[in-house]
Protein backbone atom coordinates (compact mmCIF):
# COMPACT_ATOMS: atom_id res chain seq x y z
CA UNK A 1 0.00 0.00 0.00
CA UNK A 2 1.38 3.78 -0.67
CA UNK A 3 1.76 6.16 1.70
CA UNK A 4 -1.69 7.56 2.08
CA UNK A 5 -2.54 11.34 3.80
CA UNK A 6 -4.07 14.35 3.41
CA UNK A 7 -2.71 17.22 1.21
CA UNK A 8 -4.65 20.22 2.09
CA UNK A 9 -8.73 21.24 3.15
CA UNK A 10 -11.03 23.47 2.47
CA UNK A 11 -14.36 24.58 3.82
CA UNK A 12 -17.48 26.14 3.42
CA UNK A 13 -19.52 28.09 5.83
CA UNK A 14 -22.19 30.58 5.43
CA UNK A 15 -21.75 34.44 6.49
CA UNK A 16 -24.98 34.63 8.05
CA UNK A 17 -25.75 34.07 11.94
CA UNK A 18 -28.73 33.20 14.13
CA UNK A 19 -28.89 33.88 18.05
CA UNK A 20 -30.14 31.14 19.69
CA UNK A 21 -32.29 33.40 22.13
CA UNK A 22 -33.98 34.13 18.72
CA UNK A 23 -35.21 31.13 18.28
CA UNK A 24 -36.03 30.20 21.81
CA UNK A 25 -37.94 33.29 21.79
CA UNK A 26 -40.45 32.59 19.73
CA UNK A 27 -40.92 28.75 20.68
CA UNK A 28 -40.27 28.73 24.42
CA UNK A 29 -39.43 25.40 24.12
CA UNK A 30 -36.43 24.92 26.32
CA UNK A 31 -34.50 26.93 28.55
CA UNK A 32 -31.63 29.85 26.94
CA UNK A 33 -28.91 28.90 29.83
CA UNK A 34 -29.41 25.24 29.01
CA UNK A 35 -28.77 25.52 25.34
CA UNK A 36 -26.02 28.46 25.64
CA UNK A 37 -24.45 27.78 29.13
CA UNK A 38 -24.64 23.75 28.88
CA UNK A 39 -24.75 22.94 25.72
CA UNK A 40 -22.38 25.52 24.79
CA UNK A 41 -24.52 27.04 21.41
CA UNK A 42 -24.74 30.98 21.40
CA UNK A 43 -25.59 31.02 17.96
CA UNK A 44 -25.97 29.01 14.13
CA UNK A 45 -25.33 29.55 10.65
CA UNK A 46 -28.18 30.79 8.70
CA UNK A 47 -28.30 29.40 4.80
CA UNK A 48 -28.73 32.23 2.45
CA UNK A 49 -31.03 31.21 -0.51
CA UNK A 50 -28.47 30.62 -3.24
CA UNK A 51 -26.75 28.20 -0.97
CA UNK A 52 -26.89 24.62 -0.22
CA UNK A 53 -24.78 21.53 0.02
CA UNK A 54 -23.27 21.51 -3.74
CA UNK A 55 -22.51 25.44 -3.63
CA UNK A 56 -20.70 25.07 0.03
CA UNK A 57 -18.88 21.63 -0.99
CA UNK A 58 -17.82 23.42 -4.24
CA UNK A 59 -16.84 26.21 -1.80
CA UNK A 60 -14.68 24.04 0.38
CA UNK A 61 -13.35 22.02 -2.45
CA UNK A 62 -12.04 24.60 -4.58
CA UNK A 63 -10.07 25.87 -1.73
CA UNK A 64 -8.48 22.16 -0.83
CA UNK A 65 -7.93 21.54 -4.79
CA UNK A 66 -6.37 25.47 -5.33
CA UNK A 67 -4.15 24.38 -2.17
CA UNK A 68 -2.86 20.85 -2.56
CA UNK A 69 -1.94 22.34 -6.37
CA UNK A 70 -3.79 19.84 -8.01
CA UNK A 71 -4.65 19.90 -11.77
CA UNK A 72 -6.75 16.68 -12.43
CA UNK A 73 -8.48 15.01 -9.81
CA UNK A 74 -9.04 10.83 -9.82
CA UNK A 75 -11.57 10.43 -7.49
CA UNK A 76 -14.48 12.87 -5.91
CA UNK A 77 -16.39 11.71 -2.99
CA UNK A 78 -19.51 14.15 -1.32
CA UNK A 79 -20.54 12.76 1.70
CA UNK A 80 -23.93 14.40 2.76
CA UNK A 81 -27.34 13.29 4.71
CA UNK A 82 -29.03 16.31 3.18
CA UNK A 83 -28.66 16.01 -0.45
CA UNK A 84 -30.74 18.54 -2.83
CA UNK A 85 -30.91 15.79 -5.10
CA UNK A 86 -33.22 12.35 -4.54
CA UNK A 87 -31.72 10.70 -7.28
CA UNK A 88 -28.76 12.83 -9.07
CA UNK A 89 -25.39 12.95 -8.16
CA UNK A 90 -24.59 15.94 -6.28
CA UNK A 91 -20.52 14.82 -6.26
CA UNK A 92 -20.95 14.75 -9.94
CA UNK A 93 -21.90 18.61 -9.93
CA UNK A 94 -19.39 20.05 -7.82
CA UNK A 95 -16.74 17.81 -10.23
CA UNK A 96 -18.14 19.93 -13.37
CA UNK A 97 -17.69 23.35 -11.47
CA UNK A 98 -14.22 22.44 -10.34
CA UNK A 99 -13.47 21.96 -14.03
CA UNK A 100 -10.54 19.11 -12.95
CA UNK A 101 -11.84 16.80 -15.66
CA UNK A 102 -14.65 14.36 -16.46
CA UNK A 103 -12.65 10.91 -16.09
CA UNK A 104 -12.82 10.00 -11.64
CA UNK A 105 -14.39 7.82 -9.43
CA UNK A 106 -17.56 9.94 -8.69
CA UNK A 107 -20.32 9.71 -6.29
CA UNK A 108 -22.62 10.34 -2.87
CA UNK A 109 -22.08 8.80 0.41
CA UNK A 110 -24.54 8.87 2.96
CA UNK A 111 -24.84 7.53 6.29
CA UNK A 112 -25.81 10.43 7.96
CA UNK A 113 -23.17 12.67 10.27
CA UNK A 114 -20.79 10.34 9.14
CA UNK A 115 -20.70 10.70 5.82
CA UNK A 116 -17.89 12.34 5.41
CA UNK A 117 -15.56 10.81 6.96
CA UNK A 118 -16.83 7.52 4.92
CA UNK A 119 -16.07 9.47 2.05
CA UNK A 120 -12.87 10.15 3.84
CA UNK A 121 -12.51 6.11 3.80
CA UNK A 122 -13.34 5.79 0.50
CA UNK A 123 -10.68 7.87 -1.15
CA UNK A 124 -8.14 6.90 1.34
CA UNK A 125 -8.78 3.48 0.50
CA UNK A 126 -8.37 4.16 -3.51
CA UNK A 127 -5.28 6.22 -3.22
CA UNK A 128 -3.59 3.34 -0.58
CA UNK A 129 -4.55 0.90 -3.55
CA UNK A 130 -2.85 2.21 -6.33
CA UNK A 131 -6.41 2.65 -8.25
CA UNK A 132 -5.77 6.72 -7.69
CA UNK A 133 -3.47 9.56 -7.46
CA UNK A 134 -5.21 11.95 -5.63
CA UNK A 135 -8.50 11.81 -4.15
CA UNK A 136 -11.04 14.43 -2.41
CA UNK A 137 -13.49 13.64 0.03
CA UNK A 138 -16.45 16.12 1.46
CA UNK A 139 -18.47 16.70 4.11
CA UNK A 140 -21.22 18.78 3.58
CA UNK A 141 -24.56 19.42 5.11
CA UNK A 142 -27.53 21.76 5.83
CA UNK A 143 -28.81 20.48 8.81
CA UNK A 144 -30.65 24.02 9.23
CA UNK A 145 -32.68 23.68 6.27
CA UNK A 146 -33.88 20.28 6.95
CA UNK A 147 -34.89 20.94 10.61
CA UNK A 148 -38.75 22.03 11.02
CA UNK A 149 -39.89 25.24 13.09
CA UNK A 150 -40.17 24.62 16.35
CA UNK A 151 -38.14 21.27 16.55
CA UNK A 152 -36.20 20.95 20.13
CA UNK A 153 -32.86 21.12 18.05
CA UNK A 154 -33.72 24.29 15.61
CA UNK A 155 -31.61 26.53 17.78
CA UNK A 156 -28.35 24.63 17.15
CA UNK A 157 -29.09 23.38 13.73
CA UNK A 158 -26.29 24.70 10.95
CA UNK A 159 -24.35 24.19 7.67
CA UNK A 160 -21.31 23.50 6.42
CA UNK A 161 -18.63 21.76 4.20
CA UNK A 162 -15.20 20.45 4.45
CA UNK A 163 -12.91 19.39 1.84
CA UNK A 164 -10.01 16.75 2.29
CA UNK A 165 -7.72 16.34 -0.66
CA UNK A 166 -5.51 13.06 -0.09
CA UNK A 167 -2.72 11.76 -1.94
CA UNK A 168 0.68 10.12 -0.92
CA UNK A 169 3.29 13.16 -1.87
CA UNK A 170 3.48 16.25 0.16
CA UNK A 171 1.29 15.11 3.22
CA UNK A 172 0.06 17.00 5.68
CA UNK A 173 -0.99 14.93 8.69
CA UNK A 174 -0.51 10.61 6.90
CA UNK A 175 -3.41 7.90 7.99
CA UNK A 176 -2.06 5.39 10.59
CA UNK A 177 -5.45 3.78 10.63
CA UNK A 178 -9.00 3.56 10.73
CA UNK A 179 -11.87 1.37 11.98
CA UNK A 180 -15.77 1.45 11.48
CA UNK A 181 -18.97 0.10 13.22
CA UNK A 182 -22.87 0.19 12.24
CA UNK A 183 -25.66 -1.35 14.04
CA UNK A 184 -29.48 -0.50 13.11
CA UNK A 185 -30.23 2.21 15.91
CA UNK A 186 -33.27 4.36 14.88
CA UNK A 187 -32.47 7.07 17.32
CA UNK A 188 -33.03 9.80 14.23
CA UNK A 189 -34.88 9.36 10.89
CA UNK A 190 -36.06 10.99 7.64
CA UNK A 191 -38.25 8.83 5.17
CA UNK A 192 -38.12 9.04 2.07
CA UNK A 193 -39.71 12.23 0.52
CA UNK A 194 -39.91 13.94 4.12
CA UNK A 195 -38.10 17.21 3.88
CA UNK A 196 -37.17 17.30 7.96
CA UNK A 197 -35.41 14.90 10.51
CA UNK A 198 -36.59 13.69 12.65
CA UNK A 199 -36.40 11.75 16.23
CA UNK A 200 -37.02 8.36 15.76
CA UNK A 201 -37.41 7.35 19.75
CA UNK A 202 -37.75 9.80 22.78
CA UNK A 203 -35.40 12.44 23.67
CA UNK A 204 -33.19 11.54 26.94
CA UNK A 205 -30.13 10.01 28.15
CA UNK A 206 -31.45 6.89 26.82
CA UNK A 207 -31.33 7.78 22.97
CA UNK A 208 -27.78 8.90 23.21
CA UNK A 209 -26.51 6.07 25.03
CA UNK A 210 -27.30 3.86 22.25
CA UNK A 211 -26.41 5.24 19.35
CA UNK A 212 -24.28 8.56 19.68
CA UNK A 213 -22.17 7.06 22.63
CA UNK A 214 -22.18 3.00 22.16
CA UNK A 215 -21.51 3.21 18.60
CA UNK A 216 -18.69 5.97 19.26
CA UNK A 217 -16.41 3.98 22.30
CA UNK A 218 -17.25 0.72 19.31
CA UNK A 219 -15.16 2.20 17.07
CA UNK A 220 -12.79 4.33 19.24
CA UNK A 221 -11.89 1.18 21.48
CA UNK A 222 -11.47 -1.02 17.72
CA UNK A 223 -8.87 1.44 16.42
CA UNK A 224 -6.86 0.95 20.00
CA UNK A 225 -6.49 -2.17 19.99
CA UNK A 226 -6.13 -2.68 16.20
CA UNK A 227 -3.26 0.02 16.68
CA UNK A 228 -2.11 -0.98 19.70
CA UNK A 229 -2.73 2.74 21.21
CA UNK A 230 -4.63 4.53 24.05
CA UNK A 231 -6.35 7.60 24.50
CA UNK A 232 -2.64 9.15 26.09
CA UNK A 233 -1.10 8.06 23.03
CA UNK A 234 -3.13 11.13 21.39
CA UNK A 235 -2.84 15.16 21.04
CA UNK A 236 -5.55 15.80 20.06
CA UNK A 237 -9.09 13.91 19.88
CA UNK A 238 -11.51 15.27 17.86
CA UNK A 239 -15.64 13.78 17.71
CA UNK A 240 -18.70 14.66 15.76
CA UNK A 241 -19.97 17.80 17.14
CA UNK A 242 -23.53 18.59 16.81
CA UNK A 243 -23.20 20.36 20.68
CA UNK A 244 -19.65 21.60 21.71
CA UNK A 245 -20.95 19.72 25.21
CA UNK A 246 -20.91 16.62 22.92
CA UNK A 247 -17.20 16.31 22.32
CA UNK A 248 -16.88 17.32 25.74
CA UNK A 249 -18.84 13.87 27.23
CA UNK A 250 -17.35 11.92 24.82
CA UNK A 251 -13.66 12.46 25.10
CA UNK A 252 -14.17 12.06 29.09
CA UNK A 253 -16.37 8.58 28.94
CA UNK A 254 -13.34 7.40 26.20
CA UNK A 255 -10.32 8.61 28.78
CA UNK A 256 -9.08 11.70 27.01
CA UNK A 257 -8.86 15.03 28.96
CA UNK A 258 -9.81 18.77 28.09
CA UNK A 259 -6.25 19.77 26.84
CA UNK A 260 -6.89 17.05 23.88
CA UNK A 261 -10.55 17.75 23.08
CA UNK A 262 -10.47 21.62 23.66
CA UNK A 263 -8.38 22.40 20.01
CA UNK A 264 -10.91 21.12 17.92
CA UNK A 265 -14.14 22.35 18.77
CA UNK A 266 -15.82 25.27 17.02
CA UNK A 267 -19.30 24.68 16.93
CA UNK A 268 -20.30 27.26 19.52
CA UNK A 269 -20.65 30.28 16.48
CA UNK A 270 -22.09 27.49 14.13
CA UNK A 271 -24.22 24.90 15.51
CA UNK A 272 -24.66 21.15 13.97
CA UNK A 273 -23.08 21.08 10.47
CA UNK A 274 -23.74 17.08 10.13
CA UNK A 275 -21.21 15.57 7.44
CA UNK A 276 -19.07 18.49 8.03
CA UNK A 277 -19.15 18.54 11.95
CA UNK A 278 -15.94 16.19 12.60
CA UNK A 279 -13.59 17.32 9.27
CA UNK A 280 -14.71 20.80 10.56
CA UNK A 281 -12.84 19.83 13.57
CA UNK A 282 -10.12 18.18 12.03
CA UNK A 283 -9.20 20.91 10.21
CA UNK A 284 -9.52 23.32 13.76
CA UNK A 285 -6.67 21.03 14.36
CA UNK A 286 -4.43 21.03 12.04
CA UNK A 287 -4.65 25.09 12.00
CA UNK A 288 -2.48 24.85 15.70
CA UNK A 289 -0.71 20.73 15.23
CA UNK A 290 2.60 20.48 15.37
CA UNK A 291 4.97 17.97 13.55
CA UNK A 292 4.81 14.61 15.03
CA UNK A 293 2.05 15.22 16.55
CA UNK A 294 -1.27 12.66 16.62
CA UNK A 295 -4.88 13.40 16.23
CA UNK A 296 -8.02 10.90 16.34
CA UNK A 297 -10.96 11.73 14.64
CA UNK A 298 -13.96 10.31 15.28
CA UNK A 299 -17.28 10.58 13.80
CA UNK A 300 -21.17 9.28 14.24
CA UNK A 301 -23.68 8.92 12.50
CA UNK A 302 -27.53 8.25 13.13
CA UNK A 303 -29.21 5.24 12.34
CA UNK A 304 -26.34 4.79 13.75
CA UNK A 305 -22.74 4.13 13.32
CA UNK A 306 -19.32 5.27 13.57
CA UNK A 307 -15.83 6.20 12.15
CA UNK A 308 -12.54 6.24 14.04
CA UNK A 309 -9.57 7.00 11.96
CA UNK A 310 -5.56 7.90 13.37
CA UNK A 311 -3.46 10.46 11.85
CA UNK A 312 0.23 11.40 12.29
CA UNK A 313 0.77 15.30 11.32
CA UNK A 314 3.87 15.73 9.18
CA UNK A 315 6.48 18.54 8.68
CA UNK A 316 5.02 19.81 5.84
CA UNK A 317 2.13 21.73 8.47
CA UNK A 318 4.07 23.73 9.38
CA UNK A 319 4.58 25.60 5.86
CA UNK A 320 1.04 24.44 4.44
CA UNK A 321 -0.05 26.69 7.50
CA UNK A 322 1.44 29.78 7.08
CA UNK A 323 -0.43 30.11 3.57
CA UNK A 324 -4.03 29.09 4.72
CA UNK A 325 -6.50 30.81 6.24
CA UNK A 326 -7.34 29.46 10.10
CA UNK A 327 -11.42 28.02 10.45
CA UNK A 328 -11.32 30.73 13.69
CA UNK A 329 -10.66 33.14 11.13
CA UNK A 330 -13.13 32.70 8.83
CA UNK A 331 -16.00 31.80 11.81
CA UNK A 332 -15.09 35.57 12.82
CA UNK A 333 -17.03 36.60 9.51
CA UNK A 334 -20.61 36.53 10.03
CA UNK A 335 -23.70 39.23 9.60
CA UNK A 336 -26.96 38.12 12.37
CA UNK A 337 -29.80 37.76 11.16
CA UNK A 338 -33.87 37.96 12.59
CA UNK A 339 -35.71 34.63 13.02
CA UNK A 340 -38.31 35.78 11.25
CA UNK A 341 -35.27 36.01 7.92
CA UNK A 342 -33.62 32.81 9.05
CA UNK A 343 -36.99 31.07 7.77
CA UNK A 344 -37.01 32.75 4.54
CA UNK A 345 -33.70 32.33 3.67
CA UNK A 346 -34.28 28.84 4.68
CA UNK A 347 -37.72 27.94 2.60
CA UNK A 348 -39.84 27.28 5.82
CA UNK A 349 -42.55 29.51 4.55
CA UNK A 350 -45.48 27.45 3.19
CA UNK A 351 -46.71 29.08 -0.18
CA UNK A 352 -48.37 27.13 -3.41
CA UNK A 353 -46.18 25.06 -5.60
CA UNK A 354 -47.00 27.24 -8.42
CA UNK A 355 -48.03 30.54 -9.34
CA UNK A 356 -51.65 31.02 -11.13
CA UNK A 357 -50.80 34.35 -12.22
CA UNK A 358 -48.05 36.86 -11.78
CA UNK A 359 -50.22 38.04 -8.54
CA UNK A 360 -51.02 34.53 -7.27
């Protein structure tokens, strides 16, 4: 097998915030200081209406391609639970705006927040093997958009991409390993031609327990002993973050402490970005890593299952960062928004499929 990393990243956020208190305002449906002060959400992105999960995976993928300096790409993977397309490949769109070519392994992943790192998987897998060069793998979701008014988790729903470009010549941070689990857990759900998610048992301590935290120490414990490692043997641990108390509870169940968890979260300015929410905090780290230096990413999806993959960060970091922008920079670039615009922007309005006239 080659030598098998990632290159560079990119990612894709939207400029416009909500306040959570906006939300809560309206709804009353839980309490401010649990979801700001506990859960650690203060505010979430806020989709504009030209933007969805091909224009912010284009977004984050032109900026990984334009920094790895790569012409042609061999393999695209878009790893999404909230495709705009039923049917149609969304990967196969964001290929055509790149303009990298028309011959690569193309297509969708889902299996819900961890889709992207299965696409992550995917093209690590192909580039190991010989079959391709290069390879680019994204998260991307809108979480916001396909979360109904009033739903307990509208205040911290978001959006967002992240781009991985891998290859095996000037690596970033190389793959040391990875291990998966999946188990049918129907802790969230959305049927087929249902526009929202939704909770597929009761809310509680319950829900999380078997799915978000089972499935999680499944595949974190796996990629120990299949490595031979422990949580000390780690920098940094990063975990899918739909909460930043998430990442929190898991790192402490799995035996890592705050210094190691601490680096990668973000999701306080942002809310749940899905797909995006672990390479999101991947790439958090690698803004501040240091040569030498390990990371673990881990990632869950509902329905449910997980991805745990080890990474070794390289000396080429160190230059690769001092020409990209940091995440914490770009979060820092925002314009708030009403609730009242947040479900505009977002097409929660009800209105008729079609116009009768050019008044109705």
């Amino acid at each position: 097998m080659h030598k098998t990393g990632i290159v560079s990243y990119g990612y894709g956020l939207p400029v416009c915030r909500l306040k959570v208190e906006e939300v809560l305002s309206v709804w009353r449906n839980a309490d401010l200081r649990l979801v700001r002060d506990q859960l650690g959400i203060t505010e979430r992105a806020v989709l504009q209406p030209d933007e969805d999960v091909i224009t912010l995976g284009a977004l984050a993928a032109q900026q990984a391609v334009e920094q790895g300096g790569i012409a042609e790409l061999d393999a695209l993977y878009l790893g999404t639970c909230t495709n705009p397309y039923e049917s149609r490949a969304s990967a196969a769109v964001i290929l055509e705006m790149l303009g990298s070519g028309y011959d690569a392994f193309c297509a969708d992943v889902q299996f819900a927040g961890k889709s992207g790192t299965s696409a992550l998987q995917i093209g690590h897998a192909l580039v190991a093997s010989g079959m391709a060069r290069n390879a680019l793998a994204i998260g991307a979701d809108t979480i916001n958009r396909n979360t109904a008014p009033g739903d307990l988790t509208e205040a911290y729903a978001g959006a967002g991409a992240a781009a991985l470009l891998l290859g095996s010549d000037n690596l970033i941070a190389e793959f040391d390993g990875s291990f998966s689990c999946a188990a049918d857990v129907a802790d969230n759900i959305r049927p087929q031609g249902e526009r929202y998610i939704r909770s597929g048992m009761g809310l509680g301590s319950d829900k999380n327990s078997i799915g978000l935290e089972e499935q999680t120490a499944r595949a974190v414990h796996g990629l120990f002993k299949k490595l031979g490692t422990s949580s000390h043997d780690y920098d940094y641990a990063v975990f899918q973050q739909n909460l930043v108390s998430t990442p929190r509870s898991l790192g402490r169940h799995l035996g890592f402490e705050p210094r190691q968890i601490e680096p990668g979260i973000y999701a306080g300015s942002v809310g749940d970005t899905g797909s995006a929410s672990p390479l999101l905090g991947l790439i958090n780290v690698l803004d501040q890593a240091r040569p030498g230096q390990k990371i673990l990413l881990s990632s869950y999806g509902f329905g449910a299952g997980s991805d745990a993959i080890a990474l070794t960060v390289t000396d080429a970091i160190l230059a690769y960062q001092q020409r990209a922008k940091p995440l914490r920079k770009v979060l820092e670039n925002k314009v708030y928004v009403d609730y009242g615009t947040s479900i505009k922007y977002e097409f929660k309005y009800l209105r008729a499929d079609y116009a009768l006239t050019a008044y109705l």
